[in-house]
N, C-alpha and C. Protein backbone atom coordinates (compact mmCIF):
# COMPACT_ATOMS: atom_id res chain seq x y z
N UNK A 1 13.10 -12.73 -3.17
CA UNK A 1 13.05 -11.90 -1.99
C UNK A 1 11.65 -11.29 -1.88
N UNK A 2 11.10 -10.95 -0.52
CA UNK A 2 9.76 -10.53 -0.56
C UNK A 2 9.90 -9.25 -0.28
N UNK A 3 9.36 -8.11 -0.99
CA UNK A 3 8.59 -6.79 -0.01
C UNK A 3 7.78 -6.45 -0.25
N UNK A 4 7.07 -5.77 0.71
CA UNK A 4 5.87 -4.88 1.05
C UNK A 4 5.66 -3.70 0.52
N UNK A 5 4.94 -3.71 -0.03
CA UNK A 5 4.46 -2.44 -1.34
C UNK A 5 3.42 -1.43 -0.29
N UNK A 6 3.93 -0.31 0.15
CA UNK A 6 3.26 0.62 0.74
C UNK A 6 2.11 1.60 0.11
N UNK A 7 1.18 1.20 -0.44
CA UNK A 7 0.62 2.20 -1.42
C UNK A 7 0.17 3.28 -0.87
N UNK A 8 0.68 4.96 -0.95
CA UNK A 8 0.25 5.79 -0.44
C UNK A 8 -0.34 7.18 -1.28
N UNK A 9 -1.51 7.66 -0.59
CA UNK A 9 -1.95 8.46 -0.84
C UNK A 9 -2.54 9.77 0.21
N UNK A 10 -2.74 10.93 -0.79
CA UNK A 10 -3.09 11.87 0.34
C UNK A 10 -4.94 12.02 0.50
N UNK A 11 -5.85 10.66 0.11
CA UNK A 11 -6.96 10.71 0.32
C UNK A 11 -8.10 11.81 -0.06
N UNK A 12 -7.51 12.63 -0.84
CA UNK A 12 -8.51 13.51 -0.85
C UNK A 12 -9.74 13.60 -2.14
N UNK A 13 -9.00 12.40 -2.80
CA UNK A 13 -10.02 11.90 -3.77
C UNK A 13 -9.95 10.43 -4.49
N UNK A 14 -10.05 9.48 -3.19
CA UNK A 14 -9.55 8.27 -3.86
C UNK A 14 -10.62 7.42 -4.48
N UNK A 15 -10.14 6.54 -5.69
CA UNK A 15 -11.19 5.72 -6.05
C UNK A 15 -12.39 4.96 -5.29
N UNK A 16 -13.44 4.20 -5.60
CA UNK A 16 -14.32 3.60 -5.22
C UNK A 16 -13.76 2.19 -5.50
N UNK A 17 -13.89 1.29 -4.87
CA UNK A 17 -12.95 -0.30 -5.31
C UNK A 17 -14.14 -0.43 -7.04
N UNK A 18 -14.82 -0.52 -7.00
CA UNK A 18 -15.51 -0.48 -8.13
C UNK A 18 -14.60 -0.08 -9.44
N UNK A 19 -14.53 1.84 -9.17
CA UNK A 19 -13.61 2.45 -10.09
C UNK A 19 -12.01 1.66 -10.51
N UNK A 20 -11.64 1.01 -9.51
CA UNK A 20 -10.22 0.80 -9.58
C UNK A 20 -10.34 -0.68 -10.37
N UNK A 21 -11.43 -1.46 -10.06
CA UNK A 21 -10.97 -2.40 -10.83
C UNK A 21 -12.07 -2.23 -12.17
N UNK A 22 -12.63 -0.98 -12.73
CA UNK A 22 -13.12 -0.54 -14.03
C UNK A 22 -11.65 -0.16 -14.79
N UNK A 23 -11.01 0.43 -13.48
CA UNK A 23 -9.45 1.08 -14.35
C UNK A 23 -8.43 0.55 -15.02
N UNK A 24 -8.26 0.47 -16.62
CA UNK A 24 -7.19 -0.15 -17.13
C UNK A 24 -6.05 -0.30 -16.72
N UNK A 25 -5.46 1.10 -16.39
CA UNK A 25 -3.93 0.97 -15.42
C UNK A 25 -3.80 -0.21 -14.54
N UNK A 26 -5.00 -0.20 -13.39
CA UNK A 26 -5.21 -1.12 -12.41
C UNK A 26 -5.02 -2.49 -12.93
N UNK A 27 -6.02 -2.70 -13.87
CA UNK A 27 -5.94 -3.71 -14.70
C UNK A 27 -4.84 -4.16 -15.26
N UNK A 28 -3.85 -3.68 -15.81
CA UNK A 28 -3.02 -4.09 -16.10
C UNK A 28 -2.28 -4.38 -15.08
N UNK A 29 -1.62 -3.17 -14.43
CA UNK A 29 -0.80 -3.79 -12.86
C UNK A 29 -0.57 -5.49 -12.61
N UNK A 30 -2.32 -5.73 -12.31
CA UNK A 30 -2.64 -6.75 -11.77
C UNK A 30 -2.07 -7.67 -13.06
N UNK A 31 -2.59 -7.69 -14.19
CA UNK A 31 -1.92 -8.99 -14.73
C UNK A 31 -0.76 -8.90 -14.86
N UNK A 32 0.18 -8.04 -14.59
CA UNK A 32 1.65 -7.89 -14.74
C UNK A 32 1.68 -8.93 -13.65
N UNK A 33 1.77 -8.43 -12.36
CA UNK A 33 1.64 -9.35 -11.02
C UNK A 33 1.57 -11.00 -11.32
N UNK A 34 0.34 -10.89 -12.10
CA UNK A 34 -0.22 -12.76 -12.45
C UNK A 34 1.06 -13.02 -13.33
N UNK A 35 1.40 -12.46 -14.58
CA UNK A 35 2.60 -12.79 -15.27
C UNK A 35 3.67 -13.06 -14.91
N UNK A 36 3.72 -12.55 -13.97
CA UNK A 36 4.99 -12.79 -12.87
C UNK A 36 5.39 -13.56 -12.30
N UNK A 37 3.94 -14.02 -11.29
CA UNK A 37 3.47 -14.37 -10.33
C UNK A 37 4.35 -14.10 -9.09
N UNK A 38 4.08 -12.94 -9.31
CA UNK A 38 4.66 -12.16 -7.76
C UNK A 38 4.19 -11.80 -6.94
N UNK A 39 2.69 -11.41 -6.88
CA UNK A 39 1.77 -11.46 -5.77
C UNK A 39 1.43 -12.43 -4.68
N UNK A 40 1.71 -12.25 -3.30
CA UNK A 40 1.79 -13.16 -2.72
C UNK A 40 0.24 -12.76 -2.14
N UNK A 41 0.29 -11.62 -1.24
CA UNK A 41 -0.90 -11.09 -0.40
C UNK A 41 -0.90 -9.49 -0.62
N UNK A 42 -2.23 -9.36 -0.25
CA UNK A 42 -2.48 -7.16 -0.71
C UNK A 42 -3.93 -7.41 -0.21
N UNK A 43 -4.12 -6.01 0.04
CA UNK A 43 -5.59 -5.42 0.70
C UNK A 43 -5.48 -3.79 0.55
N UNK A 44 -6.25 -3.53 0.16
CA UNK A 44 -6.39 -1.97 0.10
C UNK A 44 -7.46 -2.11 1.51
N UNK A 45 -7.09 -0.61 2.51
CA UNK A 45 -6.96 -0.42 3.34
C UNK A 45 -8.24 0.75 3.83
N UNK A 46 -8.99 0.88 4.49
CA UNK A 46 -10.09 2.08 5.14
C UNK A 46 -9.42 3.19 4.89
N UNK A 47 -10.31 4.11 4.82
CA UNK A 47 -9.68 5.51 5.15
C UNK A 47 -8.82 5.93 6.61
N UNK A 48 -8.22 6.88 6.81
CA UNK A 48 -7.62 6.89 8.21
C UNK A 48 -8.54 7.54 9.11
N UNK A 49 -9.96 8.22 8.76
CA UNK A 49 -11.15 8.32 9.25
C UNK A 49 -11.13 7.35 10.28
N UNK A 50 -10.93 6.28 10.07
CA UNK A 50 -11.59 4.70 10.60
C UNK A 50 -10.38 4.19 11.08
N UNK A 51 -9.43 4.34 11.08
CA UNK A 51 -7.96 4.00 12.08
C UNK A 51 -8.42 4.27 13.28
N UNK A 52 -7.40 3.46 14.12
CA UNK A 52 -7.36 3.67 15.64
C UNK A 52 -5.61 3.50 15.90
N UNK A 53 -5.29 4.25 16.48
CA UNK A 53 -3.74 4.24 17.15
C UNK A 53 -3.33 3.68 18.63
N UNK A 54 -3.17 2.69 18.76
CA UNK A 54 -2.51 2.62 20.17
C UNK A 54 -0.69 2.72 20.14
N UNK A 55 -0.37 3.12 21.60
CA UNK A 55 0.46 3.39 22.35
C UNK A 55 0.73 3.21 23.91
N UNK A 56 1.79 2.78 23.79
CA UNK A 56 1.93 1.96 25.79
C UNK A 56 2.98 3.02 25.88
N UNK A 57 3.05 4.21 27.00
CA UNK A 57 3.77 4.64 27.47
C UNK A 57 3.48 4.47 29.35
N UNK A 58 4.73 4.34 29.84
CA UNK A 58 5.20 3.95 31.20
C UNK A 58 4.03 3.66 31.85
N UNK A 59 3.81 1.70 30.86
CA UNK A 59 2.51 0.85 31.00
C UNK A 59 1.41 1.44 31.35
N UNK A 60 0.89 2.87 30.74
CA UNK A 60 -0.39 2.91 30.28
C UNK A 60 -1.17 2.83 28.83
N UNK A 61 -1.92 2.15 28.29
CA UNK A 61 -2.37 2.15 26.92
C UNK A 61 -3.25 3.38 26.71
N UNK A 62 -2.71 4.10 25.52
CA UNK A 62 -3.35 5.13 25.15
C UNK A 62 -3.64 4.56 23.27
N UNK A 63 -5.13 4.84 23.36
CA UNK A 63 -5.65 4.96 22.44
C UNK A 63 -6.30 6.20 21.52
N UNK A 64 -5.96 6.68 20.80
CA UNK A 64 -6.41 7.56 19.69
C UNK A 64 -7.06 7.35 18.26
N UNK A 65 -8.30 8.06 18.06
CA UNK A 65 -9.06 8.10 16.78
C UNK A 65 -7.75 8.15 15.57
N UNK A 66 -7.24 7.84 14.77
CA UNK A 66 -7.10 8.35 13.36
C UNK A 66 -5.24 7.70 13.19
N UNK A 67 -4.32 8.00 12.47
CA UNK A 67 -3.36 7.76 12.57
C UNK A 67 -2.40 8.35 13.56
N UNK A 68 -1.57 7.68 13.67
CA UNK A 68 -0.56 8.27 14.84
C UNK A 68 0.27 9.38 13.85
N UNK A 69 0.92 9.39 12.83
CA UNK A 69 1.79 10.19 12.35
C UNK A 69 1.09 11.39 11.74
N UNK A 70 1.94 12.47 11.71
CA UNK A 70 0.64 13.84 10.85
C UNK A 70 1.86 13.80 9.61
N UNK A 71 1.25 13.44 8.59
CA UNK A 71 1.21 13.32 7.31
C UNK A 71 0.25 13.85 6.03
N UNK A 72 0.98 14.26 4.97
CA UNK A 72 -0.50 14.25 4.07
C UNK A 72 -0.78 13.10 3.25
N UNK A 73 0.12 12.23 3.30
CA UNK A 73 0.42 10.76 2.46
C UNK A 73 -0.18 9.81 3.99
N UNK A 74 -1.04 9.30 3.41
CA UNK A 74 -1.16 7.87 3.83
C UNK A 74 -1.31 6.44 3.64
N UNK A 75 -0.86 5.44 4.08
CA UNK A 75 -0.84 4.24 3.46
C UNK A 75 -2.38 3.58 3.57
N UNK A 76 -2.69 3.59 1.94
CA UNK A 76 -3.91 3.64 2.04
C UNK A 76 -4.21 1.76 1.05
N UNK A 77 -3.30 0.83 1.40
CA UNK A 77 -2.94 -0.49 0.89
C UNK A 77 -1.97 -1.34 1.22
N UNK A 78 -1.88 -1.81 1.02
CA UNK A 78 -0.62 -3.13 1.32
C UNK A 78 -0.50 -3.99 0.00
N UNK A 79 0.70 -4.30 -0.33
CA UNK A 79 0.85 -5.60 -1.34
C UNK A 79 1.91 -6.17 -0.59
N UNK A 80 1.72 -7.53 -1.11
CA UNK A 80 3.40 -8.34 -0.90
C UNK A 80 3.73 -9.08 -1.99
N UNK A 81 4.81 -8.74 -2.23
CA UNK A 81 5.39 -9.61 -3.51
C UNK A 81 6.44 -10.08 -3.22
N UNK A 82 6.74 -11.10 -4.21
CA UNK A 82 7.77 -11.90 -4.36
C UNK A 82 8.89 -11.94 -6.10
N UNK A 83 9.97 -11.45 -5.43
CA UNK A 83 10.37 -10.51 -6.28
C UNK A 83 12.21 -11.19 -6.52
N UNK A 84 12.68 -11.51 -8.16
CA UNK A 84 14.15 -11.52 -7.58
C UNK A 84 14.99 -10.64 -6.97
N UNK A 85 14.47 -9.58 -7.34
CA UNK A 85 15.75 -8.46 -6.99
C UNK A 85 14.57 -7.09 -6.33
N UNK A 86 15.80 -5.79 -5.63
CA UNK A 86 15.13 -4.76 -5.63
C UNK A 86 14.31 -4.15 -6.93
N UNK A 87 15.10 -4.52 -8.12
CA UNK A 87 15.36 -3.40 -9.70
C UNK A 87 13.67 -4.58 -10.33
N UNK A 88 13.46 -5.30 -9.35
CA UNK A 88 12.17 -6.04 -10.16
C UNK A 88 10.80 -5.24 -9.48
N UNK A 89 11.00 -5.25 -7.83
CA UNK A 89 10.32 -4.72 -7.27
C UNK A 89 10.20 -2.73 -7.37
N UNK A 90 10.59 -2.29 -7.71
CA UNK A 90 10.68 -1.02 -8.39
C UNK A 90 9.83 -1.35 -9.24
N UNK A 91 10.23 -1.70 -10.73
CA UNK A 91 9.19 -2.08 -11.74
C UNK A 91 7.55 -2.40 -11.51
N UNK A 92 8.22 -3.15 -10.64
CA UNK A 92 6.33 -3.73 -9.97
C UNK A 92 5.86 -2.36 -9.46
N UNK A 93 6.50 -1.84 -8.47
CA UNK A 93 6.00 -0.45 -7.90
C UNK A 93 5.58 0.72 -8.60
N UNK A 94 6.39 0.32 -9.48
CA UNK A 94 6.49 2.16 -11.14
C UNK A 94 4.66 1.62 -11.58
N UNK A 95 4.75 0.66 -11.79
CA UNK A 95 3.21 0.29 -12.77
C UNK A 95 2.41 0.19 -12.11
N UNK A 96 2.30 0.60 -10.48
CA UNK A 96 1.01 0.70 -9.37
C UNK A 96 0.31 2.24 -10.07
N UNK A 97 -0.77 2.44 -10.04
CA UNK A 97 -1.34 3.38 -10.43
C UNK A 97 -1.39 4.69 -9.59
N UNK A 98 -1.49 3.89 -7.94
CA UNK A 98 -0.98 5.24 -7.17
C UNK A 98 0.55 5.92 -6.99
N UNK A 99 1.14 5.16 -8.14
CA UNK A 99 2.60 5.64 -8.29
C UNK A 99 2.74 7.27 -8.63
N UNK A 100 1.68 7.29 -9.54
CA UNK A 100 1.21 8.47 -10.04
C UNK A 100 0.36 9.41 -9.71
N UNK A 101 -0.15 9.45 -8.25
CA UNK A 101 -1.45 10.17 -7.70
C UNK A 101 -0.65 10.12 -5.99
N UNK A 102 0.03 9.10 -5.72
CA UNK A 102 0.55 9.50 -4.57
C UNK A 102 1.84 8.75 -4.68
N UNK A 103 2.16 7.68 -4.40
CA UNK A 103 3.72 7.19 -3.99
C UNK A 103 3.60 5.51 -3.19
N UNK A 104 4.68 4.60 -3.59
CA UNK A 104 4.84 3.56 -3.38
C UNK A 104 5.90 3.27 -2.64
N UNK A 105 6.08 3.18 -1.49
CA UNK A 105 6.80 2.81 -0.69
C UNK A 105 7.27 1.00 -0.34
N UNK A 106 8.92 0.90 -0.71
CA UNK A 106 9.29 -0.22 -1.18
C UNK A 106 9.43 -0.53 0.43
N UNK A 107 9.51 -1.82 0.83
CA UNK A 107 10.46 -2.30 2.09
C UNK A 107 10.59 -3.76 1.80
N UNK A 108 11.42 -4.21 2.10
CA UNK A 108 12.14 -5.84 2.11
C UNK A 108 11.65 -6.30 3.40
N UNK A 109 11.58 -7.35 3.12
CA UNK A 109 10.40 -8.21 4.49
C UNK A 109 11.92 -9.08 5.41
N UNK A 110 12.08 -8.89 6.78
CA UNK A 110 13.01 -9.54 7.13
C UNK A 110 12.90 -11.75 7.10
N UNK A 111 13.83 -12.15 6.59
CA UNK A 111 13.32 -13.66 5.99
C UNK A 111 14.10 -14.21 6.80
């Protein structure tokens, strides 16, 4: 089964891609993933600085600077894995490093 690994954070001091892949945690993650081979696709994501929001209300497009939702968590990544079960994808999620600095948001991909 596939889902989408939401990696979220509240930005206020996030790594440099540099730092993250100097970081053992990170490091490991990732070869868990290869061991697996449950990684399908992932991208860590801009700041929400650099977002743009659109919205069509009664067919006009409205566009806005930054995210649409007011949050202090933001999804600041994407993974997709390929996973047997929920109780695998958890596991995969517990050993993300922002598990521990912000939160991993599970979802099942409709197949």
């Amino acid at each position: 089964m596939k889902y989408v690994l939401l990696i979220c954070d509240d930005e206020t001091d996030p790594p440099t891609n540099e730092e993250l892949a100097a970081d053992p945690v990170h490091q490991a993650w990732e070869a868990d993933l290869e061991r697996r081979g449950a990684e399908l696709a992932g991208e860590r994501l801009r700041p929400v600085v650099d977002a743009t929001s659109v919205r069509v209300r009664d067919g006009e497009t409205l566009v806005s600077d930054g995210p649409f939702a007011e949050t202090k968590d933001f999804v600041g990544g994407v993974v997709i894995v390929e996973c047997a079960d929920l109780d695998e994808a958890i596991e995969i999620a517990a050993g993300h490093p922002y598990a521990r600095r912000g939160g991993v948001e599970i979802r099942p991909v409709w197949e």
